[in-house]
PDB file of N, CA and C in Angstrom:
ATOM      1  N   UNK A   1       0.845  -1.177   0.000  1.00  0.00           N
ATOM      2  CA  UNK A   1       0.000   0.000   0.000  1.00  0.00           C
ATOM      3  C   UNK A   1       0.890   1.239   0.000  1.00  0.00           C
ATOM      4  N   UNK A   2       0.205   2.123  -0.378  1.00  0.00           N
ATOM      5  CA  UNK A   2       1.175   3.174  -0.916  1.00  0.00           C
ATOM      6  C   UNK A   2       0.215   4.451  -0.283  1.00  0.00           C
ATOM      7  N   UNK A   3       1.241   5.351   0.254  1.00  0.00           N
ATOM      8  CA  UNK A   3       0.539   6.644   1.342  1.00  0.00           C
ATOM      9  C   UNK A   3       0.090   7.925  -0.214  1.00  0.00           C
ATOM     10  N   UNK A   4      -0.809   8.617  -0.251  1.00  0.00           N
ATOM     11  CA  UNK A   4      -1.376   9.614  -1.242  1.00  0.00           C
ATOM     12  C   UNK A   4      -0.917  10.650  -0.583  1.00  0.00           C
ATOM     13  N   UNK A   5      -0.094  11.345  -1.283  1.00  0.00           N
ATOM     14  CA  UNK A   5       0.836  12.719  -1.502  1.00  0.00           C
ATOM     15  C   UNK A   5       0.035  14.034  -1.596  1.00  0.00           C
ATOM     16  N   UNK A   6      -0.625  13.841  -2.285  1.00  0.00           N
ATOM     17  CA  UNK A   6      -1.292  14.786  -3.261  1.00  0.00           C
ATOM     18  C   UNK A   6      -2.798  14.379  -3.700  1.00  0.00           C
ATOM     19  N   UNK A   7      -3.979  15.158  -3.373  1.00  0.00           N
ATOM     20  CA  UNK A   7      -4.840  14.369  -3.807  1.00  0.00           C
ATOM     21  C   UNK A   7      -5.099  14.063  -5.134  1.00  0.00           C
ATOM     22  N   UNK A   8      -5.917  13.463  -6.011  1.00  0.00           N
ATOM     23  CA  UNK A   8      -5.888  13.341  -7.385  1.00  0.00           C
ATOM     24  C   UNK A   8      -7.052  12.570  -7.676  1.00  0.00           C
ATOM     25  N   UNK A   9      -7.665  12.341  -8.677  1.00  0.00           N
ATOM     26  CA  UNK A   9      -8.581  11.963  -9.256  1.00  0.00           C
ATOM     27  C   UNK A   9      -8.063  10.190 -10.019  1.00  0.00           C
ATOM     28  N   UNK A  10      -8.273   9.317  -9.962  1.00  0.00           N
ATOM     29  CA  UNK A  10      -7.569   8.351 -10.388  1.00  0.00           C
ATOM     30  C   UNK A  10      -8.505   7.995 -11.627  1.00  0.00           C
ATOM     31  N   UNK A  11      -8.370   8.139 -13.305  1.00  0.00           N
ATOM     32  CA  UNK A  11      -8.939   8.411 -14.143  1.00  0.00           C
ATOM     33  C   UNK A  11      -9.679   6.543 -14.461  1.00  0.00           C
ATOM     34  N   UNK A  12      -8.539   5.528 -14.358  1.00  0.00           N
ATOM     35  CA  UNK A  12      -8.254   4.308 -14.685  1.00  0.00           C
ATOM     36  C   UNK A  12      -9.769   3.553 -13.761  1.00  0.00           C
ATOM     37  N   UNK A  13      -9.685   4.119 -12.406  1.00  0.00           N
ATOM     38  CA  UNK A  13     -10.170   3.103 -11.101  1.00  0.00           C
ATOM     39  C   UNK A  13     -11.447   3.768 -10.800  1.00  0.00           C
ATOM     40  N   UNK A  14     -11.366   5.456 -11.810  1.00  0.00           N
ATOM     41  CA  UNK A  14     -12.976   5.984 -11.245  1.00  0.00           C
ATOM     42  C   UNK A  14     -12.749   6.510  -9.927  1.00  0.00           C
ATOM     43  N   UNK A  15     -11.759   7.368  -9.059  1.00  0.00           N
ATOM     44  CA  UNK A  15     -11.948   6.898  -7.812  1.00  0.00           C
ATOM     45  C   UNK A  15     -11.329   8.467  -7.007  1.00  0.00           C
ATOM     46  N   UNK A  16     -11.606   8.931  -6.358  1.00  0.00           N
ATOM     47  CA  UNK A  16     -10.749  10.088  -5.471  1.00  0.00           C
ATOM     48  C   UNK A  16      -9.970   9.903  -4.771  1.00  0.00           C
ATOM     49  N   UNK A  17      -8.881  10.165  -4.662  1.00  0.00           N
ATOM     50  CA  UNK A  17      -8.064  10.004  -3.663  1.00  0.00           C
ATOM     51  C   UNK A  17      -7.630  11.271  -3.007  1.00  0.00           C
ATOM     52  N   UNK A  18      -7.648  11.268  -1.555  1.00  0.00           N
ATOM     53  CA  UNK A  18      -7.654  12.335  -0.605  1.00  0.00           C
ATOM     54  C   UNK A  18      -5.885  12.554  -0.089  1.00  0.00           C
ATOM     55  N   UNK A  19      -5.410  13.221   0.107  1.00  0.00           N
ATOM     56  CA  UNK A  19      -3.655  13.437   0.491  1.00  0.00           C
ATOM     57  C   UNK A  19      -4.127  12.564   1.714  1.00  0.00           C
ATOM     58  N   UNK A  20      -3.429  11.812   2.425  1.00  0.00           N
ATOM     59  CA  UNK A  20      -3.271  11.301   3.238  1.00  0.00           C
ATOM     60  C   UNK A  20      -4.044   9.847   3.453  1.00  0.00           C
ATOM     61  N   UNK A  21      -4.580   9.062   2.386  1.00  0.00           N
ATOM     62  CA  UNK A  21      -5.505   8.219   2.129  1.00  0.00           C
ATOM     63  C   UNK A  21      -4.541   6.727   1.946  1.00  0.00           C
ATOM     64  N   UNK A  22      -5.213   6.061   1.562  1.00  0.00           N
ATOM     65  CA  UNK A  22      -4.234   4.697   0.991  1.00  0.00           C
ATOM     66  C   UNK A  22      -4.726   4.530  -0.433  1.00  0.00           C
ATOM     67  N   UNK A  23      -3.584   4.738  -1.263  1.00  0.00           N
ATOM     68  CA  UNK A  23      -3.626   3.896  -2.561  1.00  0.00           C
ATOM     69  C   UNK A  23      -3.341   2.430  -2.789  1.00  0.00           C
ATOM     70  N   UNK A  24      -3.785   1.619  -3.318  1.00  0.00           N
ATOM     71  CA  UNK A  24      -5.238   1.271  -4.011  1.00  0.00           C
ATOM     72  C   UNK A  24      -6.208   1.387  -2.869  1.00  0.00           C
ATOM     73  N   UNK A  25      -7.335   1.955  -2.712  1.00  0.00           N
ATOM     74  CA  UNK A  25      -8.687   0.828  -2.156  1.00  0.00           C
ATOM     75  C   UNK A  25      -8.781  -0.181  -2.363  1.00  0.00           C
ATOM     76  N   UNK A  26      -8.954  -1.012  -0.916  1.00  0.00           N
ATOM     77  CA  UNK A  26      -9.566  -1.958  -1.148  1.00  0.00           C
ATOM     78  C   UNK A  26     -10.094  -2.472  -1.852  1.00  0.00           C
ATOM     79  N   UNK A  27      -9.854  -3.869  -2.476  1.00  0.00           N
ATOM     80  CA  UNK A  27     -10.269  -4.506  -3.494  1.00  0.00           C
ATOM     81  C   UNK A  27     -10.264  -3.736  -4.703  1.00  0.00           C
ATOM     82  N   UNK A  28      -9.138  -2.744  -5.208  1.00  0.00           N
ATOM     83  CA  UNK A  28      -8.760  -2.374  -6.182  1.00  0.00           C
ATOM     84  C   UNK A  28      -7.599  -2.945  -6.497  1.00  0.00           C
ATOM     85  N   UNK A  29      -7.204  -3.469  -8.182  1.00  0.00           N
ATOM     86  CA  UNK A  29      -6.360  -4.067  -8.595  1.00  0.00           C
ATOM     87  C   UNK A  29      -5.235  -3.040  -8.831  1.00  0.00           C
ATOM     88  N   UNK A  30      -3.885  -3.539  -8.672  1.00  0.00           N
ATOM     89  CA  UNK A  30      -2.763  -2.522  -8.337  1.00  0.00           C
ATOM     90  C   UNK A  30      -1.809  -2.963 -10.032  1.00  0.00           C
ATOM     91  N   UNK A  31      -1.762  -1.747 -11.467  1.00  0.00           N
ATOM     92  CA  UNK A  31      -0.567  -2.409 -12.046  1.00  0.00           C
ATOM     93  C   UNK A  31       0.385  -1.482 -11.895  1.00  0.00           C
ATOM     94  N   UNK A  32       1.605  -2.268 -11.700  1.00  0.00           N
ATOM     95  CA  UNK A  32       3.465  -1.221 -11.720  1.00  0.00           C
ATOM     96  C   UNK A  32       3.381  -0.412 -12.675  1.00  0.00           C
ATOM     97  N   UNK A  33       3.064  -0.437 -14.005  1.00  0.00           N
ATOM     98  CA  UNK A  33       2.847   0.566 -14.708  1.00  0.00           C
ATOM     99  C   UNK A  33       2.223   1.909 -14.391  1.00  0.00           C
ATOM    100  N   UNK A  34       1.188   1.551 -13.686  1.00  0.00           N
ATOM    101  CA  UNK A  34       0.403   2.803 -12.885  1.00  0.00           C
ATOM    102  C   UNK A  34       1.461   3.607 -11.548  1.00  0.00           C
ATOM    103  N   UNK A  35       1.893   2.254 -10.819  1.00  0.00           N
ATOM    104  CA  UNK A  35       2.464   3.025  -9.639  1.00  0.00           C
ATOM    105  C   UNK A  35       3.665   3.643 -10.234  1.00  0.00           C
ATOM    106  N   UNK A  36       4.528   3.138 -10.983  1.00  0.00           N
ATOM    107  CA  UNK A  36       5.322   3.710 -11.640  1.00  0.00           C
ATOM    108  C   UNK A  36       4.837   5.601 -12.265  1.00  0.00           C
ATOM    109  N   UNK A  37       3.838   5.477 -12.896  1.00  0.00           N
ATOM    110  CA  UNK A  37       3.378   6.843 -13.529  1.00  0.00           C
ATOM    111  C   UNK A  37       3.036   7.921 -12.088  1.00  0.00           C
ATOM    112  N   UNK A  38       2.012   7.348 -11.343  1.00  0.00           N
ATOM    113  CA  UNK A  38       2.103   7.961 -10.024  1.00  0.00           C
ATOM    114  C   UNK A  38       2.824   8.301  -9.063  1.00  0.00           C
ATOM    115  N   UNK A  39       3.739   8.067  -9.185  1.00  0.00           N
ATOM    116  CA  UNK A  39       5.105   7.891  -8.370  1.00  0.00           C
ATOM    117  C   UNK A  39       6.485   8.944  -9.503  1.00  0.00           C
ATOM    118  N   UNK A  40       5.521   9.664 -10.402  1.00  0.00           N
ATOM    119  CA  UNK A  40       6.562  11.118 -10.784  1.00  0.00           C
ATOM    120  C   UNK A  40       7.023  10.803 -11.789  1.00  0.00           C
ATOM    121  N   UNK A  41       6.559   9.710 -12.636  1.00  0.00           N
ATOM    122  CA  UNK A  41       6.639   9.490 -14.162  1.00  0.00           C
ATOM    123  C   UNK A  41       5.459   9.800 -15.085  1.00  0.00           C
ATOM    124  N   UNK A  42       4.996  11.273 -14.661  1.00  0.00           N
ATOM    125  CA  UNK A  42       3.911  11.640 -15.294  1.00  0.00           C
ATOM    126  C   UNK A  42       4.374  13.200 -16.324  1.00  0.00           C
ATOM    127  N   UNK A  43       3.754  13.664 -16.694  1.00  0.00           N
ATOM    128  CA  UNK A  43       3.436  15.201 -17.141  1.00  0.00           C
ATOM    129  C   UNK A  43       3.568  15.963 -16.606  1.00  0.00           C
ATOM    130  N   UNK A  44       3.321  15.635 -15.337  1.00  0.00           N
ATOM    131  CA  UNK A  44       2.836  16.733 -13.939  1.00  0.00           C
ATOM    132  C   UNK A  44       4.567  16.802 -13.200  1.00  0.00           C
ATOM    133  N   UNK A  45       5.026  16.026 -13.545  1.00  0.00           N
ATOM    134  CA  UNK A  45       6.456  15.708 -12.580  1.00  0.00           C
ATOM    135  C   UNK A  45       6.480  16.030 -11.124  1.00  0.00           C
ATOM    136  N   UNK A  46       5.333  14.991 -10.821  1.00  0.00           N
ATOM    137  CA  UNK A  46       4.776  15.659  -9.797  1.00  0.00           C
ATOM    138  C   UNK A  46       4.301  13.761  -8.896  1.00  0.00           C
ATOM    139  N   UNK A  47       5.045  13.866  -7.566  1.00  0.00           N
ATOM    140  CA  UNK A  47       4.464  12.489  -6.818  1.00  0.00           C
ATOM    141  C   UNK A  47       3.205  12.628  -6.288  1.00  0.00           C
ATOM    142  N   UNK A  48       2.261  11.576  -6.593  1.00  0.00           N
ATOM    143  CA  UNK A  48       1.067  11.643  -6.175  1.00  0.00           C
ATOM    144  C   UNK A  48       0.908  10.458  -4.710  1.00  0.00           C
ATOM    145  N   UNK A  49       1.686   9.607  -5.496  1.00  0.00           N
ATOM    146  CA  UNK A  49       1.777   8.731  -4.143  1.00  0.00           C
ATOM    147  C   UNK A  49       3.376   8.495  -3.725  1.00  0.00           C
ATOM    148  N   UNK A  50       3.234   7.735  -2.516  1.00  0.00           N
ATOM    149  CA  UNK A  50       4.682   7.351  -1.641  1.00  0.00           C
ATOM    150  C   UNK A  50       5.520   6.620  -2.552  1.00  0.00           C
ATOM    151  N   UNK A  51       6.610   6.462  -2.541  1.00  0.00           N
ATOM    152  CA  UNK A  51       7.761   5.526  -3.153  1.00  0.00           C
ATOM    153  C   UNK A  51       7.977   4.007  -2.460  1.00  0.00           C
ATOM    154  N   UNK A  52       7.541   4.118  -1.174  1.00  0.00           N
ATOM    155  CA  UNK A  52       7.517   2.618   0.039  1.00  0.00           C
ATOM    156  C   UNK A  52       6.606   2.216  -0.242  1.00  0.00           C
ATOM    157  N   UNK A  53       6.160   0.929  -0.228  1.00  0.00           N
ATOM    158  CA  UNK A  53       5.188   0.193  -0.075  1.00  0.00           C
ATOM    159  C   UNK A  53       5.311   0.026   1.477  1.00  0.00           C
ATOM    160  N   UNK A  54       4.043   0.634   2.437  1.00  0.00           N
ATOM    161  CA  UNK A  54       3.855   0.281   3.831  1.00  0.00           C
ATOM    162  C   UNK A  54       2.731  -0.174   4.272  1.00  0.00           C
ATOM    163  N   UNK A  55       2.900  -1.989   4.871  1.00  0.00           N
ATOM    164  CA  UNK A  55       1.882  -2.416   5.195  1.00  0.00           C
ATOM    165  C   UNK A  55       0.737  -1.569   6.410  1.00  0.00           C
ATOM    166  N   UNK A  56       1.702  -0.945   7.359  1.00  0.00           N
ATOM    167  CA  UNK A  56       1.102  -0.310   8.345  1.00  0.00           C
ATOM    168  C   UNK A  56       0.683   0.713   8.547  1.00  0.00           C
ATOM    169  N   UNK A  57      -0.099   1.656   7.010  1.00  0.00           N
ATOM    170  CA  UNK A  57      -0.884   2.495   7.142  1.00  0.00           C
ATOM    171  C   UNK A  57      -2.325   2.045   7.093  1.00  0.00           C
ATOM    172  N   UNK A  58      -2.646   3.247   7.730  1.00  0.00           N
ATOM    173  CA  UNK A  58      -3.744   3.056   8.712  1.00  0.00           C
ATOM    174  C   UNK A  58      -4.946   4.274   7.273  1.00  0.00           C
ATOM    175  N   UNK A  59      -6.208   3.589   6.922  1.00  0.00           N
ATOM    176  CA  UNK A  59      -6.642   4.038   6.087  1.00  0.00           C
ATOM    177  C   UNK A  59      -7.191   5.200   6.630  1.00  0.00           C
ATOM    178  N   UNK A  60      -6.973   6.473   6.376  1.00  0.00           N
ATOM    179  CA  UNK A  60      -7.679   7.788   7.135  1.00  0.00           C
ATOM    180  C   UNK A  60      -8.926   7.430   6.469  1.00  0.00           C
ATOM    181  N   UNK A  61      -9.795   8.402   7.119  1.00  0.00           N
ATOM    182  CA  UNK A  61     -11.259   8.421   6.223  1.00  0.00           C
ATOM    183  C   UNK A  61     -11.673  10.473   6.587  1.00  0.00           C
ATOM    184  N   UNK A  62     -11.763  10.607   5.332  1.00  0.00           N
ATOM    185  CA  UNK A  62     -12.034  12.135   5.221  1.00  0.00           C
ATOM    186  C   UNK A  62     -13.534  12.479   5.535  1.00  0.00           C
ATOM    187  N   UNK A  63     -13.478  13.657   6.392  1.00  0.00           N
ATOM    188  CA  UNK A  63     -14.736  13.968   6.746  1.00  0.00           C
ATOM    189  C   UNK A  63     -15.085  14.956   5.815  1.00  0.00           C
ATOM    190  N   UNK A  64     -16.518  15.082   6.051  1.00  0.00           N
ATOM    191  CA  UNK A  64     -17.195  15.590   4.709  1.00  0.00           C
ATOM    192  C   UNK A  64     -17.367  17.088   5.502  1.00  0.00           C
ATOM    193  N   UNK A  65     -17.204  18.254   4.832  1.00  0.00           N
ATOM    194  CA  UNK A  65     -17.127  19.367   5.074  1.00  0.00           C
ATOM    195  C   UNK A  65     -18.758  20.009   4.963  1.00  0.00           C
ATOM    196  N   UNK A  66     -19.322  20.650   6.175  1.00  0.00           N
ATOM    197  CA  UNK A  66     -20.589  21.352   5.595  1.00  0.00           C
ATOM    198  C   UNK A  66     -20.601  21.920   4.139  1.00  0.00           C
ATOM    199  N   UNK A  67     -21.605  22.145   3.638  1.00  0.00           N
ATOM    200  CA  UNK A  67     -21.447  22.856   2.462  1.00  0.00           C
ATOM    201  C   UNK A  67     -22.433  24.206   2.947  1.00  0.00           C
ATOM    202  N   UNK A  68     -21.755  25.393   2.254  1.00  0.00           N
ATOM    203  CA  UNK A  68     -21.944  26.411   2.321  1.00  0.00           C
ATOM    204  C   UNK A  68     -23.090  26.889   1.861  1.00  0.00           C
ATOM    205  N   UNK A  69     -24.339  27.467   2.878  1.00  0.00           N
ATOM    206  CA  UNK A  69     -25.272  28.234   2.365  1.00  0.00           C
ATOM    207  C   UNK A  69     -25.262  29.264   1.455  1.00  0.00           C
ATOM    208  N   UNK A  70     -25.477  28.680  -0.126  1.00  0.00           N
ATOM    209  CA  UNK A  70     -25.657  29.815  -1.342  1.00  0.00           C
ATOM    210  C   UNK A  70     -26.865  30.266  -1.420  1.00  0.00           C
ATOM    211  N   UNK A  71     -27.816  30.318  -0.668  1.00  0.00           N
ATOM    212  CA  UNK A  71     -28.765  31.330  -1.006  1.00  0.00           C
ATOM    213  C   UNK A  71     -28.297  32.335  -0.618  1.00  0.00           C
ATOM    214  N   UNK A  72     -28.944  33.602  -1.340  1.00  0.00           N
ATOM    215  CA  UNK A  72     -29.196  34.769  -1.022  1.00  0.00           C
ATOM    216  C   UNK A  72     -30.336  35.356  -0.628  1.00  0.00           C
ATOM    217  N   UNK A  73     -30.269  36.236   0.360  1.00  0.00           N
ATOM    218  CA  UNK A  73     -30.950  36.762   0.906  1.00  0.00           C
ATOM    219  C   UNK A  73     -31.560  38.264   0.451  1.00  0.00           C
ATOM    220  N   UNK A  74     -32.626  38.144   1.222  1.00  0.00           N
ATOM    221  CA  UNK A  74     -32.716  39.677   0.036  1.00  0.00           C
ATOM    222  C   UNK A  74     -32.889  40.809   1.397  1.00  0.00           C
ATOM    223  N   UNK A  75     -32.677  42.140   0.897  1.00  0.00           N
ATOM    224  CA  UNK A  75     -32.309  43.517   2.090  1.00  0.00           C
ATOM    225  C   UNK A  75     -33.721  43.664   2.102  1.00  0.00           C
ATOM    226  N   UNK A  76     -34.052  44.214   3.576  1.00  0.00           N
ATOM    227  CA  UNK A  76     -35.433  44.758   3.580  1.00  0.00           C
ATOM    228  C   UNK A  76     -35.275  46.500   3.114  1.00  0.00           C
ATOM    229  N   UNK A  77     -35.995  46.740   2.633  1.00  0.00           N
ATOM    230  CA  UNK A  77     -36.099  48.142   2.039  1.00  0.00           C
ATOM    231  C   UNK A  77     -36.947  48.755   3.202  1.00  0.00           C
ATOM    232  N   UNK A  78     -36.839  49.895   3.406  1.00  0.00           N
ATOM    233  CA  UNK A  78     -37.498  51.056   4.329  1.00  0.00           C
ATOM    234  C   UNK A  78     -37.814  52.189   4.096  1.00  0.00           C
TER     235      UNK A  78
END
């Protein structure tokens, strides 16, 4: 398992990944080609995930943020 760097969108697996998450999910299939590209063999030259494989991360789980009241309100006139 591999620690998420950076969050990113994983195009292949359908899937979000949060900075601090575990790459693959569960019961997602893992190819070297991929970890290889994710790991700063991309476009982006940019690490998305860890270089270690570590059995002993611990899967965070991201909490969901209120979402922000977009209504508008309207001024009372006087």
């Amino acid at each position: 398992m591999y620690k998420v760097l950076h969050t990113f969108y994983d195009k292949i697996q359908k899937v979000k990944y949060v900075e601090g998450e575990v790459y693959p999910k569960a019961g997602l299939p893992v190819d070297p080609a991929r970890i290889a590209y994710l790991q700063e063999n991309n476009p982006y030259k940019k690490a998305f995930i860890s270089e270690n494989i570590d059995e002993n991360i611990e899967e965070k789980t991201v909490k969901e943020t209120p979402k922000k009241n977009t209504t508008r309100r309207k001024k009372k006139v006087e």
